[in-house]
Every structure is written in C-alpha cells, then in structure tokens.
N, C-alpha and C. Protein backbone atom coordinates (compact mmCIF):
# COMPACT_ATOMS: atom_id res chain seq x y z
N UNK A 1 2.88 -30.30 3.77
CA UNK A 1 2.40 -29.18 2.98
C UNK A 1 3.21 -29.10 1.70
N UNK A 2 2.57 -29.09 0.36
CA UNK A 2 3.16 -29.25 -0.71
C UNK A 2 3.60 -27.56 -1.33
N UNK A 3 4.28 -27.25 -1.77
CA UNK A 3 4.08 -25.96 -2.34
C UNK A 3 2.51 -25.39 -3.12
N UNK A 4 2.02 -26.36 -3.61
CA UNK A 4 0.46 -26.20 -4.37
C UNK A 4 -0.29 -25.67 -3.14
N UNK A 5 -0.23 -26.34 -2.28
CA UNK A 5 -0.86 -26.10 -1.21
C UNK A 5 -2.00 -24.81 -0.96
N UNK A 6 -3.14 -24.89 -1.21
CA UNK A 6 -3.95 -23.48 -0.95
C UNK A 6 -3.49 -22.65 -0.31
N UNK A 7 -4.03 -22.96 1.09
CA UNK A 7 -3.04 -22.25 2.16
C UNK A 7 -2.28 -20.95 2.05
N UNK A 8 -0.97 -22.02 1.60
CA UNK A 8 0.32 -21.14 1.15
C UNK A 8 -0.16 -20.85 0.01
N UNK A 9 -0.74 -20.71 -1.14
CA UNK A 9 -0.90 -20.06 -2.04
C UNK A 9 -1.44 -18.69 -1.40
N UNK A 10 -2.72 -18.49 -0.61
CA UNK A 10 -3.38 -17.59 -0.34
C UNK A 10 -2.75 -16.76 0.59
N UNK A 11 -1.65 -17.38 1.38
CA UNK A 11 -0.92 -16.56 2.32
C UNK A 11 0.08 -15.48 1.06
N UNK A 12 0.78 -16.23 0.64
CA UNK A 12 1.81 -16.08 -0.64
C UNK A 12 1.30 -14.62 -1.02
N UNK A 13 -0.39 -14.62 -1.65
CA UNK A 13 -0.79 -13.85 -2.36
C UNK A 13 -1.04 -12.79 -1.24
N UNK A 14 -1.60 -12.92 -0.06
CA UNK A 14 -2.11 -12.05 0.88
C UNK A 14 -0.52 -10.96 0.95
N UNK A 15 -0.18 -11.42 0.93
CA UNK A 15 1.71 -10.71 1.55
C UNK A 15 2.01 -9.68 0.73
N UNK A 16 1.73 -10.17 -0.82
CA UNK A 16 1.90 -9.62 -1.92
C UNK A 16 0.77 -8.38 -2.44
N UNK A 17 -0.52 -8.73 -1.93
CA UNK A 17 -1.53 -7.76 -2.01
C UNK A 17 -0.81 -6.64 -0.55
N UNK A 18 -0.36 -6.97 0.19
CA UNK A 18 -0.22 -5.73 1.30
C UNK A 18 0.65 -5.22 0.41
N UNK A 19 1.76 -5.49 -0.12
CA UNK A 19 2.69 -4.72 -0.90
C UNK A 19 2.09 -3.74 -2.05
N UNK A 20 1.86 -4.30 -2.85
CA UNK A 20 1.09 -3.80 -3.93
C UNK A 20 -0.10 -2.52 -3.67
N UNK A 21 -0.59 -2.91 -2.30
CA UNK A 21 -1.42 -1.87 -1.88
C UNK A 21 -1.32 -0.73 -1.03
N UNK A 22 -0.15 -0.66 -0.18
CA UNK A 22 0.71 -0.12 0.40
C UNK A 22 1.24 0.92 -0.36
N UNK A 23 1.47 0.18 -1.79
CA UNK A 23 3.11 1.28 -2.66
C UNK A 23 2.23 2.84 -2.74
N UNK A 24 1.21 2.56 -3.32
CA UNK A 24 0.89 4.22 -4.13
C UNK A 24 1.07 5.44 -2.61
N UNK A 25 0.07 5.05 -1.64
CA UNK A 25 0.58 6.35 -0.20
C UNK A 25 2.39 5.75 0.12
N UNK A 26 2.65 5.19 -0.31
CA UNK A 26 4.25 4.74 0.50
C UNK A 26 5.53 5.61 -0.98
N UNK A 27 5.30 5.91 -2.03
CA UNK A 27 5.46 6.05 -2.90
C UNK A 27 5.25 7.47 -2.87
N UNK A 28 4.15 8.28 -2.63
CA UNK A 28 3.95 9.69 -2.72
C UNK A 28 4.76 10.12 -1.56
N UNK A 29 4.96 9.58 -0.20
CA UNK A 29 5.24 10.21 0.36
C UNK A 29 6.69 9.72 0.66
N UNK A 30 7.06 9.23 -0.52
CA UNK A 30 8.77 8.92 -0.80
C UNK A 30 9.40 10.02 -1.60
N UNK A 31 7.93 10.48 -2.56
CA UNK A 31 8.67 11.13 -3.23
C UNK A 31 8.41 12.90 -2.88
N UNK A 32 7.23 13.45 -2.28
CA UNK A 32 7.19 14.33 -1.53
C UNK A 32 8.11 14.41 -0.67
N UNK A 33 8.79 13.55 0.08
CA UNK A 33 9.60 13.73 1.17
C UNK A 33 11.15 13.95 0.45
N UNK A 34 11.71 13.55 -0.65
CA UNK A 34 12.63 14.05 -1.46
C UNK A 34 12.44 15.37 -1.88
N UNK A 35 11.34 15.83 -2.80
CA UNK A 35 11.01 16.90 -3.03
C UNK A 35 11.78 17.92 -1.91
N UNK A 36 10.38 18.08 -0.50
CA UNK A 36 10.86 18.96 0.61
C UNK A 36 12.32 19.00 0.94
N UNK A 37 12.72 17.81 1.57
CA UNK A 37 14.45 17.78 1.76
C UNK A 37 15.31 18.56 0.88
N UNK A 38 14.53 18.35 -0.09
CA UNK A 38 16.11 19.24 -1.54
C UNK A 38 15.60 20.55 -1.45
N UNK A 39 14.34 20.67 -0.94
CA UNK A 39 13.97 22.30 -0.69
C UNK A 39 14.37 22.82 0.56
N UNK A 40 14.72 21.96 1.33
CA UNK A 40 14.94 22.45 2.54
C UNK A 40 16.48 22.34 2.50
N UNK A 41 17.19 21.58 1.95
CA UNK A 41 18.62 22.33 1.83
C UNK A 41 18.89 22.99 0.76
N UNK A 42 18.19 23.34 0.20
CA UNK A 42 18.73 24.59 -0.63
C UNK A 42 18.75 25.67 -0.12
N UNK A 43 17.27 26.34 1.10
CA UNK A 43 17.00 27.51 1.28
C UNK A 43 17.62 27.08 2.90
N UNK A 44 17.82 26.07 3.48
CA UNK A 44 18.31 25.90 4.71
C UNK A 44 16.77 26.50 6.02
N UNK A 45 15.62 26.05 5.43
CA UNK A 45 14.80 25.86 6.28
C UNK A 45 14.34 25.24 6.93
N UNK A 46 14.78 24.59 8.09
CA UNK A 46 14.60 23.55 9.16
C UNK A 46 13.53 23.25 9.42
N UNK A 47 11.99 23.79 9.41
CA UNK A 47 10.90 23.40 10.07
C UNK A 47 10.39 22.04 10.02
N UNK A 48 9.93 21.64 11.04
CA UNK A 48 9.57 20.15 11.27
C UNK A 48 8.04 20.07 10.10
N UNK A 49 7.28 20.83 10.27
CA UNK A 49 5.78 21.01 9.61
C UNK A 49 5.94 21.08 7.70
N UNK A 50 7.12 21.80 7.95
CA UNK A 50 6.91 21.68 6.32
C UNK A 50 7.29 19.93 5.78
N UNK A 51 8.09 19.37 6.36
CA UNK A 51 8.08 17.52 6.07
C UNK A 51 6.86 17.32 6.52
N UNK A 52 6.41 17.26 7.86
CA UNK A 52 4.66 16.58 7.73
C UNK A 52 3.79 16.89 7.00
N UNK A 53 3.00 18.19 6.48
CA UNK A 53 2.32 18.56 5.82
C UNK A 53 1.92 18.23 4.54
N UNK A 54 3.10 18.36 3.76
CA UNK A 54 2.95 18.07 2.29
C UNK A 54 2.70 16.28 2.30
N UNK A 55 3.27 15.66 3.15
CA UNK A 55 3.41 14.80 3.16
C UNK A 55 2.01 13.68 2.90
N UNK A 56 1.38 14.13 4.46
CA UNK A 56 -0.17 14.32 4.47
C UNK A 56 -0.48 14.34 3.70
N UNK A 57 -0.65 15.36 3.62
CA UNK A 57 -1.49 15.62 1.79
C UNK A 57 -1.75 14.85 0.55
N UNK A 58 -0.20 14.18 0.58
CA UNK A 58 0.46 13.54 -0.66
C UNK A 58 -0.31 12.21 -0.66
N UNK A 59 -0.43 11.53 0.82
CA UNK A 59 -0.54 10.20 0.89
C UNK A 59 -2.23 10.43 1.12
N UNK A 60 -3.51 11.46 1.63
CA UNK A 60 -4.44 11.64 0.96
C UNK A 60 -4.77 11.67 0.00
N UNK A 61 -3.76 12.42 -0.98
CA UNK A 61 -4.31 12.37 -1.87
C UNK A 61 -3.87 10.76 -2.82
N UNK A 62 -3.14 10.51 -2.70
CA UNK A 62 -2.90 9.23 -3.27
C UNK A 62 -3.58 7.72 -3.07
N UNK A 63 -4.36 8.00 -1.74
CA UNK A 63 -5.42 7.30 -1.28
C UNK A 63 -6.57 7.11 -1.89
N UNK A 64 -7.08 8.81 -1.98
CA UNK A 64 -8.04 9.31 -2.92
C UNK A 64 -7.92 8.85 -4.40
N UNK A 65 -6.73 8.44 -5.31
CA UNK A 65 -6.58 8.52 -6.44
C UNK A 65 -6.86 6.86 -6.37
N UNK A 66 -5.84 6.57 -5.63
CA UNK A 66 -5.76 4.61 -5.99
C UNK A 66 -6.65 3.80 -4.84
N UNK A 67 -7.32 4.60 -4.18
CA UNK A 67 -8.39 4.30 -3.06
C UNK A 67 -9.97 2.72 -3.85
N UNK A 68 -10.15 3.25 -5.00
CA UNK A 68 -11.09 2.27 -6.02
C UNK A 68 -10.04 1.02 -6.36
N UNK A 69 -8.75 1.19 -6.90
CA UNK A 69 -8.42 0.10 -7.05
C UNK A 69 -7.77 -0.99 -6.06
N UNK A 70 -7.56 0.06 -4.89
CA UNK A 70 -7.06 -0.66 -3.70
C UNK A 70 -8.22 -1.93 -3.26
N UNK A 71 -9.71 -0.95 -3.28
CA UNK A 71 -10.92 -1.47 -2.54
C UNK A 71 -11.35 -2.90 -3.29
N UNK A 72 -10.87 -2.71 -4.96
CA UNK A 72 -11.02 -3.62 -5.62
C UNK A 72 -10.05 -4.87 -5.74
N UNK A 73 -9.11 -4.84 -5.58
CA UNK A 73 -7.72 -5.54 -4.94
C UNK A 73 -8.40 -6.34 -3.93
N UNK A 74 -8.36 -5.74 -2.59
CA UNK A 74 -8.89 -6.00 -1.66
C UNK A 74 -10.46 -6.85 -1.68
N UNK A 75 -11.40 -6.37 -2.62
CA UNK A 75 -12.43 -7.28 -2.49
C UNK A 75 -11.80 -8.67 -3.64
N UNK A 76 -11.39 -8.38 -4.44
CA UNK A 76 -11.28 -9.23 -5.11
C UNK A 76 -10.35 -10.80 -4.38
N UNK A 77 -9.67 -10.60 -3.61
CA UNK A 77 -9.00 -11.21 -2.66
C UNK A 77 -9.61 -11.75 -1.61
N UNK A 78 -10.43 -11.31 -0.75
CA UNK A 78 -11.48 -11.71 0.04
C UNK A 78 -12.25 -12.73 -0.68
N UNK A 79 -12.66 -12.22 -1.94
CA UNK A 79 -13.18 -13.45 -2.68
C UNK A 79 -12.91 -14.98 -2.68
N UNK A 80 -11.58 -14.51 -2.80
CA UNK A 80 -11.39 -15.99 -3.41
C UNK A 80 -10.92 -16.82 -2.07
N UNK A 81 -10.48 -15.79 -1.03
CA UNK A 81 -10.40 -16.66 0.07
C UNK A 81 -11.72 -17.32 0.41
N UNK A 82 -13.05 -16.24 0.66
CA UNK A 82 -13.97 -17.34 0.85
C UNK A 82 -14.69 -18.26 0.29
N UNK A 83 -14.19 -18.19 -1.52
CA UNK A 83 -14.77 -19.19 -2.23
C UNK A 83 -13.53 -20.48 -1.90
N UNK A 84 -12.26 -20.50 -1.09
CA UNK A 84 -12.00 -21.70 -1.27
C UNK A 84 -11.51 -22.32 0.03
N UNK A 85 -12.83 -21.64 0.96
CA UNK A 85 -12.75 -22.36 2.40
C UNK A 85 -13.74 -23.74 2.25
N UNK A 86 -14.53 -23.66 1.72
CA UNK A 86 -15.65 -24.95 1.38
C UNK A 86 -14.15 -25.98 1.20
N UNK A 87 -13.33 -25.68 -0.22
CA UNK A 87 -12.63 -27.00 -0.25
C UNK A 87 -11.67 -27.37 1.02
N UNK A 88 -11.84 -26.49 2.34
CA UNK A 88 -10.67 -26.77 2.44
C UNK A 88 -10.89 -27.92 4.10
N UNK A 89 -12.25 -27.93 3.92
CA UNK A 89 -13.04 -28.86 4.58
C UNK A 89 -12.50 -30.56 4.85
N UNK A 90 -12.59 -30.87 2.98
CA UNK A 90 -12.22 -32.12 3.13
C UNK A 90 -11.30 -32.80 2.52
C-alpha cells in the first residue's frame, strides 16, 4: 500500500470529516458548559439540570445552524467514495 493509495486517502479523509463535523455541537456545548460552571461558582448553585439543559439546547441548536453544511459535507463525501469504487475493481 503506497501512501497515494485510494483507500487510505478516503479513510484519511473519512476521519477528518468526523472531526470537522462533530466540532460545531462539540464546541457549543464546550462553551455553554464553561459559561454555566462560572455561573455556578459564582452564585454556588449546585443543580445537576442547570449543566444538562442549556447544554441541550446549545448542541440543538447548533445542529440546527450547521445541520445543511454538515448534510453537505457528508453527501459530498459519500460521493466520491462511490464514484471511486468502479476504479477500485481493477
């Protein structure tokens, strides 16, 4: 297996699309979850619900926002895997 190698190119890229597509909900609810914490030691309110909640929310809504370019990521990738199973025949 050469580094050129399809294959490993398409694996390479697959690894890199989970990352990339992952960040925006992994990202809101990095930074929602800082937010709450510094609110919750300031006023010293322990509740478990106020970390889940906003949280939720955050990574809905961030779904909702980058949800089109994820889908497009994602198809666009599928693409090219199945345009280059024909070559990988012979």
């Amino acid at each position: 297996m050469t580094p050129d190698d399809p294959i490993l190119r398409l694996l390479k890229e697959g690894l890199v699309l989970v990352l990339v597509c992952s960040a925006p909900p992994v990202l809101a609810s990095l930074v929602v979850g800082l937010v709450v914490s510094v609110f919750q030691a300031t006023t010293q309110l322990q509740d478990q619900t106020l970390t889940f909640v906003p949280k939720m929310i955050a990574v809905f809504a961030a779904l909702a926002i980058a949800g089109p370019w994820i889908a497009g990521q994602l198809t666009r990738f599928t693409e090219a895997v199945l345009n280059i199973i024909p070559s990988l025949g012979g």
